[in-house]
PDB file of N, CA and C in Angstrom:
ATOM      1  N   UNK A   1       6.057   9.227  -5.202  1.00  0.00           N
ATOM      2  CA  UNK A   1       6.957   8.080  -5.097  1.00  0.00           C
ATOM      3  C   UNK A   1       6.999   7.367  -6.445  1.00  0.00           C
ATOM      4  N   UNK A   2       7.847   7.091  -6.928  1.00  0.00           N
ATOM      5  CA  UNK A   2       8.020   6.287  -8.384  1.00  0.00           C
ATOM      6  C   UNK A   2       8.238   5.092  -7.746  1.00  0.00           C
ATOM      7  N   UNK A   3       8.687   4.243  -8.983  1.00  0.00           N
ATOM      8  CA  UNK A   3       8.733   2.533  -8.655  1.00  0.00           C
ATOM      9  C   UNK A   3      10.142   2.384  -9.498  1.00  0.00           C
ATOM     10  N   UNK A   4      10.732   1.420  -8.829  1.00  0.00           N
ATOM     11  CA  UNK A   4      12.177   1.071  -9.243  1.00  0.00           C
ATOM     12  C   UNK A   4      11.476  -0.218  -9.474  1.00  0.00           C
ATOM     13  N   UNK A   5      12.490  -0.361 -10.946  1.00  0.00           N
ATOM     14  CA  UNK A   5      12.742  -2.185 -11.408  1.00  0.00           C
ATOM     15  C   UNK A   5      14.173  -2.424 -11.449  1.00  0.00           C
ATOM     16  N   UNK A   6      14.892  -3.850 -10.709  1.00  0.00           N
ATOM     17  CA  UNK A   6      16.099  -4.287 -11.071  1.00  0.00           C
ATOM     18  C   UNK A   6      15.615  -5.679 -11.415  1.00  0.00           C
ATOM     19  N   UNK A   7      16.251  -6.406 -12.251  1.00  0.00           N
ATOM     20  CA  UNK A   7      16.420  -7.484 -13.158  1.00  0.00           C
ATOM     21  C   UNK A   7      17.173  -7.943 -12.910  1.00  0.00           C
ATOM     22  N   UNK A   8      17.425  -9.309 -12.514  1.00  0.00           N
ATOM     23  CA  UNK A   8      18.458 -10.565 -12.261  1.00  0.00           C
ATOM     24  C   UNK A   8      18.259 -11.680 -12.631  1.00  0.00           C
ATOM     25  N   UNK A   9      19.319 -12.660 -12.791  1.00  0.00           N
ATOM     26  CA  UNK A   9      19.183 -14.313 -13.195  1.00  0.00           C
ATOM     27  C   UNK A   9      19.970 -14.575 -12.490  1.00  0.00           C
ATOM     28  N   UNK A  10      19.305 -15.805 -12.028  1.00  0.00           N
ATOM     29  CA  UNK A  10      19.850 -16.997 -10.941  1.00  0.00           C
ATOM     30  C   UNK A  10      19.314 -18.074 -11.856  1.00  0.00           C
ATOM     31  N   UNK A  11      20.458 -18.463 -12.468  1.00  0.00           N
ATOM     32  CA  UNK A  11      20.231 -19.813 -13.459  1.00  0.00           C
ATOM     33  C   UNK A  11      19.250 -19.607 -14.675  1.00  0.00           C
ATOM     34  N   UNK A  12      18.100 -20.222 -14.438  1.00  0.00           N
ATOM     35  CA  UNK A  12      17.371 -20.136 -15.601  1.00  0.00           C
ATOM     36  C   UNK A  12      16.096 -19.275 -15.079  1.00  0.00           C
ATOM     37  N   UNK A  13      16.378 -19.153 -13.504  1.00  0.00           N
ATOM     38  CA  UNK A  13      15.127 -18.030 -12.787  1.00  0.00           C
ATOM     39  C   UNK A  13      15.827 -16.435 -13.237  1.00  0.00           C
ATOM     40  N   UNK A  14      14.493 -15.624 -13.136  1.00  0.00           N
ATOM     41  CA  UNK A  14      14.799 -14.277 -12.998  1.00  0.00           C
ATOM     42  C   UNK A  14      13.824 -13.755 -12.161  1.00  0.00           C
ATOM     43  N   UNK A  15      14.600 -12.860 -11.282  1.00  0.00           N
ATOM     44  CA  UNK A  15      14.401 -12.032 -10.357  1.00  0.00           C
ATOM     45  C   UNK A  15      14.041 -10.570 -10.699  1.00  0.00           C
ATOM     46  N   UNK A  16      12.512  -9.968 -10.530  1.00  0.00           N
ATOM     47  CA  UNK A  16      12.253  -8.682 -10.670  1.00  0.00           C
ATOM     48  C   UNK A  16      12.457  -8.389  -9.264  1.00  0.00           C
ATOM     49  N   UNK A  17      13.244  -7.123  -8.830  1.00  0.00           N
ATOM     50  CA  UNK A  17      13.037  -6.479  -7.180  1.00  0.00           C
ATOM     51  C   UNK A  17      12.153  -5.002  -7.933  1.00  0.00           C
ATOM     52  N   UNK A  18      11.215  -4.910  -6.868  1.00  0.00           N
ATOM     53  CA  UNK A  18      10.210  -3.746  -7.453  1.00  0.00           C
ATOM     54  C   UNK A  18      10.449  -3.061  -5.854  1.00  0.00           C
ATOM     55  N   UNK A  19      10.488  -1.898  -6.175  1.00  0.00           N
ATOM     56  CA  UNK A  19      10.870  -0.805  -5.375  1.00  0.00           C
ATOM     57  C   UNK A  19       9.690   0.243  -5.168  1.00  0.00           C
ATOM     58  N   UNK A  20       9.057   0.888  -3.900  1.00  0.00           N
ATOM     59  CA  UNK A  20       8.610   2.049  -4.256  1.00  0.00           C
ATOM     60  C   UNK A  20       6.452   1.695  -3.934  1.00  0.00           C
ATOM     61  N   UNK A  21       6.051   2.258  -4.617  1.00  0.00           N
ATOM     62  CA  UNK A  21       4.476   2.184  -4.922  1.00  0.00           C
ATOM     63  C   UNK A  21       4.198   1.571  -6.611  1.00  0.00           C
ATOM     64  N   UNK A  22       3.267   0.643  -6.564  1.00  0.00           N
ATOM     65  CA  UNK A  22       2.663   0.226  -7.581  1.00  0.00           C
ATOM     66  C   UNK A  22       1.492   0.690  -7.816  1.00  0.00           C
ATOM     67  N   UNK A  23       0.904   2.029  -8.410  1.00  0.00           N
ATOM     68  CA  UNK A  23      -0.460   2.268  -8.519  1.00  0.00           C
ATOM     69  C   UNK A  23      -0.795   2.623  -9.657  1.00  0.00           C
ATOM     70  N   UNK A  24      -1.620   3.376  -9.956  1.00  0.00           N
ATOM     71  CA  UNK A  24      -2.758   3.678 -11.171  1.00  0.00           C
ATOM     72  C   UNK A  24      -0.915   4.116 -12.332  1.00  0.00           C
ATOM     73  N   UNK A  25      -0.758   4.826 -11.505  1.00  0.00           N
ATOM     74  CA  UNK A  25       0.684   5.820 -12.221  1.00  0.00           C
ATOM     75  C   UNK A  25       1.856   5.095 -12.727  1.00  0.00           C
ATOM     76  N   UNK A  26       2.311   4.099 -12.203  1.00  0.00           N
ATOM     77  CA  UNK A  26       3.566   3.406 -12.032  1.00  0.00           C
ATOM     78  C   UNK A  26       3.263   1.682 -12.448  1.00  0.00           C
ATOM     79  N   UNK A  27       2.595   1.468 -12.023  1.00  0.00           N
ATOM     80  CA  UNK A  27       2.013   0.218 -12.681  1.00  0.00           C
ATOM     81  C   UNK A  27       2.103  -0.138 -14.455  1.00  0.00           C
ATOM     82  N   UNK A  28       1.736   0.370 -15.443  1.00  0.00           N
ATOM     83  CA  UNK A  28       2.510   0.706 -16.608  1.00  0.00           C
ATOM     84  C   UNK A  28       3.543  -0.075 -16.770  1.00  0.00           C
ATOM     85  N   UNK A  29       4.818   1.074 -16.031  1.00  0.00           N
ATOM     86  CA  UNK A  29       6.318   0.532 -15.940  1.00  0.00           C
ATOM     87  C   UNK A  29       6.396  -1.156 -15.765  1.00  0.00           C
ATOM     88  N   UNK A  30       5.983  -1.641 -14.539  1.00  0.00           N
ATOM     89  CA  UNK A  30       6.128  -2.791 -14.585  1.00  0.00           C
ATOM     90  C   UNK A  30       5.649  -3.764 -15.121  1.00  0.00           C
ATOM     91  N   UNK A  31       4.706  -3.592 -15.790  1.00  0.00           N
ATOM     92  CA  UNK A  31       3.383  -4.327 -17.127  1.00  0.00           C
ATOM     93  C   UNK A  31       4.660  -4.693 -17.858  1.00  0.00           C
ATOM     94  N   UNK A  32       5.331  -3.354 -18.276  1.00  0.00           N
ATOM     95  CA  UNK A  32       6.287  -3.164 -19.567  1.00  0.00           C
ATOM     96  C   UNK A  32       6.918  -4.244 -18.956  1.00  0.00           C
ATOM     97  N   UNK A  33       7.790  -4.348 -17.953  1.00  0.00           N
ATOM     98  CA  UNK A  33       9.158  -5.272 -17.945  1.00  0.00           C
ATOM     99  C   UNK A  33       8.687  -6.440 -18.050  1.00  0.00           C
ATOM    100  N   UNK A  34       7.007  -7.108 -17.310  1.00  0.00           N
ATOM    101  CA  UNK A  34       6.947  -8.182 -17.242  1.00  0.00           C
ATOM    102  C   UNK A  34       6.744  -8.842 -18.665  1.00  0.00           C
ATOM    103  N   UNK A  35       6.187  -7.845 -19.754  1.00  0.00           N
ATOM    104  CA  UNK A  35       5.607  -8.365 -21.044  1.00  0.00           C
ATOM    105  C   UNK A  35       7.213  -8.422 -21.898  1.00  0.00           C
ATOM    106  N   UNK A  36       7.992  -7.552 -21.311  1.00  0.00           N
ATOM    107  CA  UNK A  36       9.438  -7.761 -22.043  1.00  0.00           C
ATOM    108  C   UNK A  36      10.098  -8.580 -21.680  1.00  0.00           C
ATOM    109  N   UNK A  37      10.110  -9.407 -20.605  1.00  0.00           N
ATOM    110  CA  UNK A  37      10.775  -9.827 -20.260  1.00  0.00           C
ATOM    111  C   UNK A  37      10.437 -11.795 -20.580  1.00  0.00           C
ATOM    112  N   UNK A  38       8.807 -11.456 -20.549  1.00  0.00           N
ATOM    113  CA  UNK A  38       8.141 -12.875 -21.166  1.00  0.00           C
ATOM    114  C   UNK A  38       8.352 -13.203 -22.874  1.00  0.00           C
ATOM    115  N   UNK A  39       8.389 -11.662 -23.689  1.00  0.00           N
ATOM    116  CA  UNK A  39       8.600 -11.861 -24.634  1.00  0.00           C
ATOM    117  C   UNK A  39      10.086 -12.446 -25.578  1.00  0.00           C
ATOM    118  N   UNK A  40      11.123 -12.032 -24.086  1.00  0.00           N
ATOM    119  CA  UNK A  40      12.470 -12.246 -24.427  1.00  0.00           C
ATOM    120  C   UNK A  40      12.624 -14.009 -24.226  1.00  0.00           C
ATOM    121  N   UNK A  41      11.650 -14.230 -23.447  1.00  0.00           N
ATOM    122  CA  UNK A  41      11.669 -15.830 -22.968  1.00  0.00           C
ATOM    123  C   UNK A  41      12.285 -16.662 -21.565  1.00  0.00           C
ATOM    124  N   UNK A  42      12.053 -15.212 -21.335  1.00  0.00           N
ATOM    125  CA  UNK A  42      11.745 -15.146 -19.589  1.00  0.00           C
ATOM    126  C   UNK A  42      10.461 -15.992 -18.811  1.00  0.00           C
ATOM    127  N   UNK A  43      10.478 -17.339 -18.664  1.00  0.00           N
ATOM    128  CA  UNK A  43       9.146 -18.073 -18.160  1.00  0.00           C
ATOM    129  C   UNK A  43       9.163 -18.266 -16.903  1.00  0.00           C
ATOM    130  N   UNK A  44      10.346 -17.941 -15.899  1.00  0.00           N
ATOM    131  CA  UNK A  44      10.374 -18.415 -14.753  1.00  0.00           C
ATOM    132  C   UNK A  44      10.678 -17.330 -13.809  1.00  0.00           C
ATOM    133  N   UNK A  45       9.198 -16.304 -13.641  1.00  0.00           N
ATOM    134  CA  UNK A  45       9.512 -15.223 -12.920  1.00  0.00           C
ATOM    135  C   UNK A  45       9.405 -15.069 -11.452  1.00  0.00           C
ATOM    136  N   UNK A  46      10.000 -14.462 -10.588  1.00  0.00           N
ATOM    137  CA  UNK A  46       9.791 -14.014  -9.422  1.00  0.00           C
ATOM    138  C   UNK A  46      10.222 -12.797  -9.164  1.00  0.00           C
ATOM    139  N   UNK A  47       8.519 -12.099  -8.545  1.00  0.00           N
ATOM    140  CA  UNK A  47       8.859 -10.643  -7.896  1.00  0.00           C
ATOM    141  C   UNK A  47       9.164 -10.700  -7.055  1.00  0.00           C
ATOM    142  N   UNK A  48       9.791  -9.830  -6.814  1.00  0.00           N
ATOM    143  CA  UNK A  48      10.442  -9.769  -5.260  1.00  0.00           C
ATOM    144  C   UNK A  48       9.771  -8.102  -4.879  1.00  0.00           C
ATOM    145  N   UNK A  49       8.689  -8.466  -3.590  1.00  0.00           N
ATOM    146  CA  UNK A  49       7.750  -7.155  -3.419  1.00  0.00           C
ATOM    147  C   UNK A  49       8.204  -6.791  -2.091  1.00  0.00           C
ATOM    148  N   UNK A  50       9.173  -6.905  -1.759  1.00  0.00           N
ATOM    149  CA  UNK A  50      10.292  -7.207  -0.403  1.00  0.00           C
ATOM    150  C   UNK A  50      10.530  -4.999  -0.293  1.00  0.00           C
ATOM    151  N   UNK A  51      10.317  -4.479  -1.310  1.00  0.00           N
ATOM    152  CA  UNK A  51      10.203  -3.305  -1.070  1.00  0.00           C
ATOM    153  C   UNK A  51       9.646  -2.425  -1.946  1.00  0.00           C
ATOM    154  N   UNK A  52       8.300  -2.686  -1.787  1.00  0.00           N
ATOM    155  CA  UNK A  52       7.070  -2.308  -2.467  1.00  0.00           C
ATOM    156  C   UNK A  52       6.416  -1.637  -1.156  1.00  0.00           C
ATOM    157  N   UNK A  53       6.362  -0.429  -1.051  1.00  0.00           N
ATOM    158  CA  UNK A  53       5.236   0.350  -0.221  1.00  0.00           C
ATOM    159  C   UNK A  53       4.407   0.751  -0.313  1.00  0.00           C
ATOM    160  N   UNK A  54       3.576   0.812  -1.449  1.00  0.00           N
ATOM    161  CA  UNK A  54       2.040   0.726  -1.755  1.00  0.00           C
ATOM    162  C   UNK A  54       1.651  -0.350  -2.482  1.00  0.00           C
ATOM    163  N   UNK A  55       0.548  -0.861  -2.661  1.00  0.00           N
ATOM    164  CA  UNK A  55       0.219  -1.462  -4.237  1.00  0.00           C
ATOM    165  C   UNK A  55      -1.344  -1.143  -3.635  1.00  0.00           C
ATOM    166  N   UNK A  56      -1.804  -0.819  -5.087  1.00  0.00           N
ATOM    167  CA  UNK A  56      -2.914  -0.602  -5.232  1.00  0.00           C
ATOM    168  C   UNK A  56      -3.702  -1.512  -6.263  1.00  0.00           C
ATOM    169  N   UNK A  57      -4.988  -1.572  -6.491  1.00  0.00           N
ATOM    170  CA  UNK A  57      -5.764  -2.452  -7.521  1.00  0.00           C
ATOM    171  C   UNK A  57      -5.007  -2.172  -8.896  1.00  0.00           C
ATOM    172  N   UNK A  58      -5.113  -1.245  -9.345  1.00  0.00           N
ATOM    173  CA  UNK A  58      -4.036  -1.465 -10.521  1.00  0.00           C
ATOM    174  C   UNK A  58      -2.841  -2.114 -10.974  1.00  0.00           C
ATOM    175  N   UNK A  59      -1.846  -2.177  -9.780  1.00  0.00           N
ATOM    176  CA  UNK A  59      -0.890  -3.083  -9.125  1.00  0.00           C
ATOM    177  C   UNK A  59      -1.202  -4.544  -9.096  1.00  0.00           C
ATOM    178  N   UNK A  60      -2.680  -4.770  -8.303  1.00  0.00           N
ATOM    179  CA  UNK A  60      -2.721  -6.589  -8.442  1.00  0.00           C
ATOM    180  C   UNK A  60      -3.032  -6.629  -9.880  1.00  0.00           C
ATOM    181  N   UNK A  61      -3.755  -5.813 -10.489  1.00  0.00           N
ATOM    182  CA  UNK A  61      -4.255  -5.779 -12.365  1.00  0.00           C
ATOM    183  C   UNK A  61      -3.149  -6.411 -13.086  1.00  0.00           C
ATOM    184  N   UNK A  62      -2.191  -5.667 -13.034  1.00  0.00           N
ATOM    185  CA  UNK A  62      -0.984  -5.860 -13.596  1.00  0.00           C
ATOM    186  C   UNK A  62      -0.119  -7.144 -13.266  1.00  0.00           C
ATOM    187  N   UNK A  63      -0.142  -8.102 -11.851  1.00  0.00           N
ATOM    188  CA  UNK A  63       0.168  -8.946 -11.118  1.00  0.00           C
ATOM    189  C   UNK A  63      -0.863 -10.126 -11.727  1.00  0.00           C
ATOM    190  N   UNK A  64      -1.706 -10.168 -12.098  1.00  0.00           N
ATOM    191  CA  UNK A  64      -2.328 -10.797 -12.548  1.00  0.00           C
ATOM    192  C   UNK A  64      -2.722 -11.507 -13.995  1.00  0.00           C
ATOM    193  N   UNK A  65      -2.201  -9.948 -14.998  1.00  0.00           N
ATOM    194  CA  UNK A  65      -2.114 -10.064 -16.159  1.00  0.00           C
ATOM    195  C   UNK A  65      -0.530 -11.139 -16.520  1.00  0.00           C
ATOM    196  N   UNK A  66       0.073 -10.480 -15.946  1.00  0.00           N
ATOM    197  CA  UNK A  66       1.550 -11.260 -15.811  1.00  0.00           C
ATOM    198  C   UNK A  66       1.862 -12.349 -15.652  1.00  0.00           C
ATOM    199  N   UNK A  67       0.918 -13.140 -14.871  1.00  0.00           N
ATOM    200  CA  UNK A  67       0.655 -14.406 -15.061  1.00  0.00           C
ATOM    201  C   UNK A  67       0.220 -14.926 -15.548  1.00  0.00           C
ATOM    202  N   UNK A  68      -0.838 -14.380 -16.116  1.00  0.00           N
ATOM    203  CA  UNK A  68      -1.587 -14.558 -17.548  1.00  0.00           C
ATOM    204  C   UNK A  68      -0.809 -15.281 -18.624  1.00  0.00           C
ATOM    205  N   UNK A  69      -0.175 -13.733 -18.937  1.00  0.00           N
ATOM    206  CA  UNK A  69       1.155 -14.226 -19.587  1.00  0.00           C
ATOM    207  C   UNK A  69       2.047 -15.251 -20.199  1.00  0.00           C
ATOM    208  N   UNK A  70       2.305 -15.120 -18.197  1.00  0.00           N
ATOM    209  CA  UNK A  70       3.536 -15.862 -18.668  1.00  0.00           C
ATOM    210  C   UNK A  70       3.127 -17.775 -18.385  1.00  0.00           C
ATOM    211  N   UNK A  71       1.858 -17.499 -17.746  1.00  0.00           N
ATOM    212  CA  UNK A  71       1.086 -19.395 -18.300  1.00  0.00           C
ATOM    213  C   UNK A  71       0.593 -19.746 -19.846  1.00  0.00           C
ATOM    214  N   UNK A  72       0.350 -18.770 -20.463  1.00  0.00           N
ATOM    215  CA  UNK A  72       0.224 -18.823 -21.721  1.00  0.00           C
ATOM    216  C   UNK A  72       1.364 -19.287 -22.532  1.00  0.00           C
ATOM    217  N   UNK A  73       2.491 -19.203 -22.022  1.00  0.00           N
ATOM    218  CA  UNK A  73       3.825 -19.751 -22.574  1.00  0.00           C
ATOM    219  C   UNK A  73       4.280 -20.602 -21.337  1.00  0.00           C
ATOM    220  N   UNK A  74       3.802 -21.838 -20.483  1.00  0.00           N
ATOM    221  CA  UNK A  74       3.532 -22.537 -19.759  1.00  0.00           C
ATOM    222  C   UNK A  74       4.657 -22.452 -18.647  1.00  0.00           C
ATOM    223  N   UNK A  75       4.706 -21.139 -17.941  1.00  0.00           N
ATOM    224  CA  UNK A  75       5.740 -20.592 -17.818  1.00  0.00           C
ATOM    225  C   UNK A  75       5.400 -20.525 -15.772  1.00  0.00           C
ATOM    226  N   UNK A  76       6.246 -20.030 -15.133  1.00  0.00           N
ATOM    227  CA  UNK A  76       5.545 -19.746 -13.860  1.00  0.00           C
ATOM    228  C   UNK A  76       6.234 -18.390 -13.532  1.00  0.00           C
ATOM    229  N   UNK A  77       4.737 -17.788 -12.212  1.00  0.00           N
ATOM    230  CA  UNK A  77       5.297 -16.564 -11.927  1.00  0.00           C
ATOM    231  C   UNK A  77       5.088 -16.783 -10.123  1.00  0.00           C
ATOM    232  N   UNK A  78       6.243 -16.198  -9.343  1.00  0.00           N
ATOM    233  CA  UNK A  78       5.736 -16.468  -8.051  1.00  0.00           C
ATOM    234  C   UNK A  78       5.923 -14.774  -7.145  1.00  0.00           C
ATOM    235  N   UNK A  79       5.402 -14.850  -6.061  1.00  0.00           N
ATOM    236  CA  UNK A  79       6.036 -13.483  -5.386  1.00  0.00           C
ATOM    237  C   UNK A  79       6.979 -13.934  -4.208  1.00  0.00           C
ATOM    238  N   UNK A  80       8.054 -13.019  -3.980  1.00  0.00           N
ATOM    239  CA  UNK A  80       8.517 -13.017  -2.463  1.00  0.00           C
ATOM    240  C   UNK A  80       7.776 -11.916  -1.584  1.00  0.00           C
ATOM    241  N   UNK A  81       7.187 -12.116  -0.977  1.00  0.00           N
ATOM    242  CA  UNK A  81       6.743 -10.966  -0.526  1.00  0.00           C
ATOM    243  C   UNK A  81       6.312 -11.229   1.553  1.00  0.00           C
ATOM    244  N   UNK A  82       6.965 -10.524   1.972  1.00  0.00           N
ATOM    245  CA  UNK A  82       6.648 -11.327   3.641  1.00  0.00           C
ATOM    246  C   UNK A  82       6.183 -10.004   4.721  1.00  0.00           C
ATOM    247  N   UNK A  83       5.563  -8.912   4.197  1.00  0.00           N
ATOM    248  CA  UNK A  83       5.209  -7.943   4.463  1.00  0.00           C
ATOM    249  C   UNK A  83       3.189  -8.158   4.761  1.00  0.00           C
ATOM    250  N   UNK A  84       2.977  -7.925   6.190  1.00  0.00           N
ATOM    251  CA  UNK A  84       1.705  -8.464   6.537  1.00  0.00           C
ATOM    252  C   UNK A  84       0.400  -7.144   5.457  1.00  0.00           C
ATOM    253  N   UNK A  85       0.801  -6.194   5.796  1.00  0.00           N
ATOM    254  CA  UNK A  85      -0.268  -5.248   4.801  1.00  0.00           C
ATOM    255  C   UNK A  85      -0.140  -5.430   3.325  1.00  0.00           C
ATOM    256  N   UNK A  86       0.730  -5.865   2.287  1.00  0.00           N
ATOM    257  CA  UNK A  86       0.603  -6.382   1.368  1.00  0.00           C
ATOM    258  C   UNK A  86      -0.313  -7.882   1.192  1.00  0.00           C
ATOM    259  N   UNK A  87       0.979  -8.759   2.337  1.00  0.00           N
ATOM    260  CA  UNK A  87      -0.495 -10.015   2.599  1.00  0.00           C
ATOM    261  C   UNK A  87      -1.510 -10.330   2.454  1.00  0.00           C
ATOM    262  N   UNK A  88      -2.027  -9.167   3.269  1.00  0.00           N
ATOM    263  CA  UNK A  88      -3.930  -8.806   3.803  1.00  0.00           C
ATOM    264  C   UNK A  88      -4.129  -8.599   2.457  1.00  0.00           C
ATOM    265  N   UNK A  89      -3.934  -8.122   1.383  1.00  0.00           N
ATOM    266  CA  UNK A  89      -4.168  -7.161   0.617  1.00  0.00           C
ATOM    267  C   UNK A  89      -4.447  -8.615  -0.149  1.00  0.00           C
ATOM    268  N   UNK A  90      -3.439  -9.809  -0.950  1.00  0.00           N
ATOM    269  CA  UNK A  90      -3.465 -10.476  -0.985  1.00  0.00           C
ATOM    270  C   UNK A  90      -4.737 -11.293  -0.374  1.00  0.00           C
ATOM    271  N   UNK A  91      -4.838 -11.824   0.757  1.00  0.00           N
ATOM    272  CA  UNK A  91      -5.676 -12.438   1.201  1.00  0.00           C
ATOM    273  C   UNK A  91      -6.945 -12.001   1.087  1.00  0.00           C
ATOM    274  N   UNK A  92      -7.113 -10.562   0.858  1.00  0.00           N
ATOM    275  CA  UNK A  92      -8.704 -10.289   0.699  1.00  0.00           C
ATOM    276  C   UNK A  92      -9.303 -10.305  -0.463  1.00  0.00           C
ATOM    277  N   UNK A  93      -8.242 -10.281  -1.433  1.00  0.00           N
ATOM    278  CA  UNK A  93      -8.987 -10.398  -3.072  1.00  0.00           C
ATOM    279  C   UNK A  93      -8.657 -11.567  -3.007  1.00  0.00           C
ATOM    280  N   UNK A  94      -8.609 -12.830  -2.609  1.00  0.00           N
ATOM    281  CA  UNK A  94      -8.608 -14.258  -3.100  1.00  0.00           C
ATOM    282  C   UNK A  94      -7.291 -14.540  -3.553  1.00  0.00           C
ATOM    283  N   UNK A  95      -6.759 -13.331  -3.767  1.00  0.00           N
ATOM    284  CA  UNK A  95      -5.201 -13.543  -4.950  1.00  0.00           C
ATOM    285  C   UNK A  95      -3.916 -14.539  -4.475  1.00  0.00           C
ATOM    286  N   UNK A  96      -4.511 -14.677  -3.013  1.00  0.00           N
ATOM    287  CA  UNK A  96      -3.019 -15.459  -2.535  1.00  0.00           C
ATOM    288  C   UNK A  96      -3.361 -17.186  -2.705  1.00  0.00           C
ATOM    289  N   UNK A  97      -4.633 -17.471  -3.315  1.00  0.00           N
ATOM    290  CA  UNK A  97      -4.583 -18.949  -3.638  1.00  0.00           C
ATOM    291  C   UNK A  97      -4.534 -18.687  -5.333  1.00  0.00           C
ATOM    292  N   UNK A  98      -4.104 -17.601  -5.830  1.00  0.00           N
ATOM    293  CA  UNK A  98      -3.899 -17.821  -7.207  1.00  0.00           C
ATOM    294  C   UNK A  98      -2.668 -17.613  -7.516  1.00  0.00           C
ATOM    295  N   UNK A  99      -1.913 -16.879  -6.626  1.00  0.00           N
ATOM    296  CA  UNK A  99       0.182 -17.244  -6.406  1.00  0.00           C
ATOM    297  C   UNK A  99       0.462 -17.680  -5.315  1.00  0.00           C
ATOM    298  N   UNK A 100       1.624 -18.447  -6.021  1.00  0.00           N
ATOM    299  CA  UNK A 100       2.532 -18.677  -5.059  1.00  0.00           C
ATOM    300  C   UNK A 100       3.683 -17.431  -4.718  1.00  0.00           C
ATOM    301  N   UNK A 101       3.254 -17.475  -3.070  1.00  0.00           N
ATOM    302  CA  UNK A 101       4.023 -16.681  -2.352  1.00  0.00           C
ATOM    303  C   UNK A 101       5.000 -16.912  -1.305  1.00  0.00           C
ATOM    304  N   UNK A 102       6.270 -16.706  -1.557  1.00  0.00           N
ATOM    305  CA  UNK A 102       7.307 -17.426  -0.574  1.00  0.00           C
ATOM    306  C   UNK A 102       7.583 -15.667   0.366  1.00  0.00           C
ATOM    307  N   UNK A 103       7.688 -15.820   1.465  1.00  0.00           N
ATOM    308  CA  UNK A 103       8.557 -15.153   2.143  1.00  0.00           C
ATOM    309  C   UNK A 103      10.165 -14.681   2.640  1.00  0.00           C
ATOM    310  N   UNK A 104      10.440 -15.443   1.567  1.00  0.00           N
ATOM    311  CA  UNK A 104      12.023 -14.711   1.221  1.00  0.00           C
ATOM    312  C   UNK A 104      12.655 -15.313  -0.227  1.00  0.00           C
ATOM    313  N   UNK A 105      13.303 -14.099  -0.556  1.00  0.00           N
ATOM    314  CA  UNK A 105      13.962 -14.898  -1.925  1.00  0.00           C
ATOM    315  C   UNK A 105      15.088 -15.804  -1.267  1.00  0.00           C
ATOM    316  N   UNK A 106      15.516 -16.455  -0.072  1.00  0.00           N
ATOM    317  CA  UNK A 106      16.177 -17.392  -0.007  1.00  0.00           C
ATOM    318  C   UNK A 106      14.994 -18.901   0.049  1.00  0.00           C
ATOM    319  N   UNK A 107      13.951 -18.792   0.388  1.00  0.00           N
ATOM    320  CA  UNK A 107      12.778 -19.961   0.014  1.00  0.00           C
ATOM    321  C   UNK A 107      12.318 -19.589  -1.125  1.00  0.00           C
ATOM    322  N   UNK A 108      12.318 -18.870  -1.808  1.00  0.00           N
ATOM    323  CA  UNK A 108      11.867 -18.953  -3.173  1.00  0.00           C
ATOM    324  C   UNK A 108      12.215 -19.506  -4.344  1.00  0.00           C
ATOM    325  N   UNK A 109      13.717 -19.432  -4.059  1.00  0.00           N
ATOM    326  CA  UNK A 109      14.401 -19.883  -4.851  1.00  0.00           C
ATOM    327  C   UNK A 109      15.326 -21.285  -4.763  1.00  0.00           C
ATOM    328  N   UNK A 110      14.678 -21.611  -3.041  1.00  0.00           N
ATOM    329  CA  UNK A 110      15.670 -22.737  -2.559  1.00  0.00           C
ATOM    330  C   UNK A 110      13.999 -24.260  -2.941  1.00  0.00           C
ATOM    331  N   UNK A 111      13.046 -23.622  -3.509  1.00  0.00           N
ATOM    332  CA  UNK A 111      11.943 -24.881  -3.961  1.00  0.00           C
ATOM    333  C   UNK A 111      11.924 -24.955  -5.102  1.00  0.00           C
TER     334      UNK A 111
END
């Protein structure tokens, strides 16, 4: 399974939709867009993991670095993501009190 990236702006937000599995393999790819996309001056990100069917530790690695990132340029990163096995996944590494996670890009983008 590969991983799809599409790229959007809604105003001064941009929208990553990530497609597919995020793991050891594919994870990479999306490092790349998030560091290109911070470097272009992209500070106000949201993934949209709305159709993401794996993620693996490499996956939160990369989810993590990204925020790194993009707070380093005092920037914010949030997820849409409303899928309960991603959640869990979330909730068991601590990671969901270190993003903000909306359950649809219509609340994500409507706060």
């Amino acid at each position: 399974m590969d991983l799809t990236l599409t790229t959007r702006q809604d105003g001064e937000r941009t929208i990553v939709s990530v497609g597919g599995e995020i793991d050891v393999y594919t994870a990479p790819k999306l490092r790349d867009k998030i560091t290109e996309l911070v470097n272009a001056g992209h500070h106000d990100l949201f993934i949209d993991m709305e159709e993401v069917e794996f993620l693996d530790s490499t996956g939160l690695g990369v989810l993590v670095g990204g925020l790194k990132k993009i707070r380093a340029q005092d920037g914010s990163m949030a997820l849409i993501c409303s899928q309960d096995r991603l959640l869990k996944i979330f909730r068991i590494t601590g990671l969901a009190k270190v993003f903000t996670i909306h359950p649809s890009e219509a609340v994500a983008l409507g706060s």
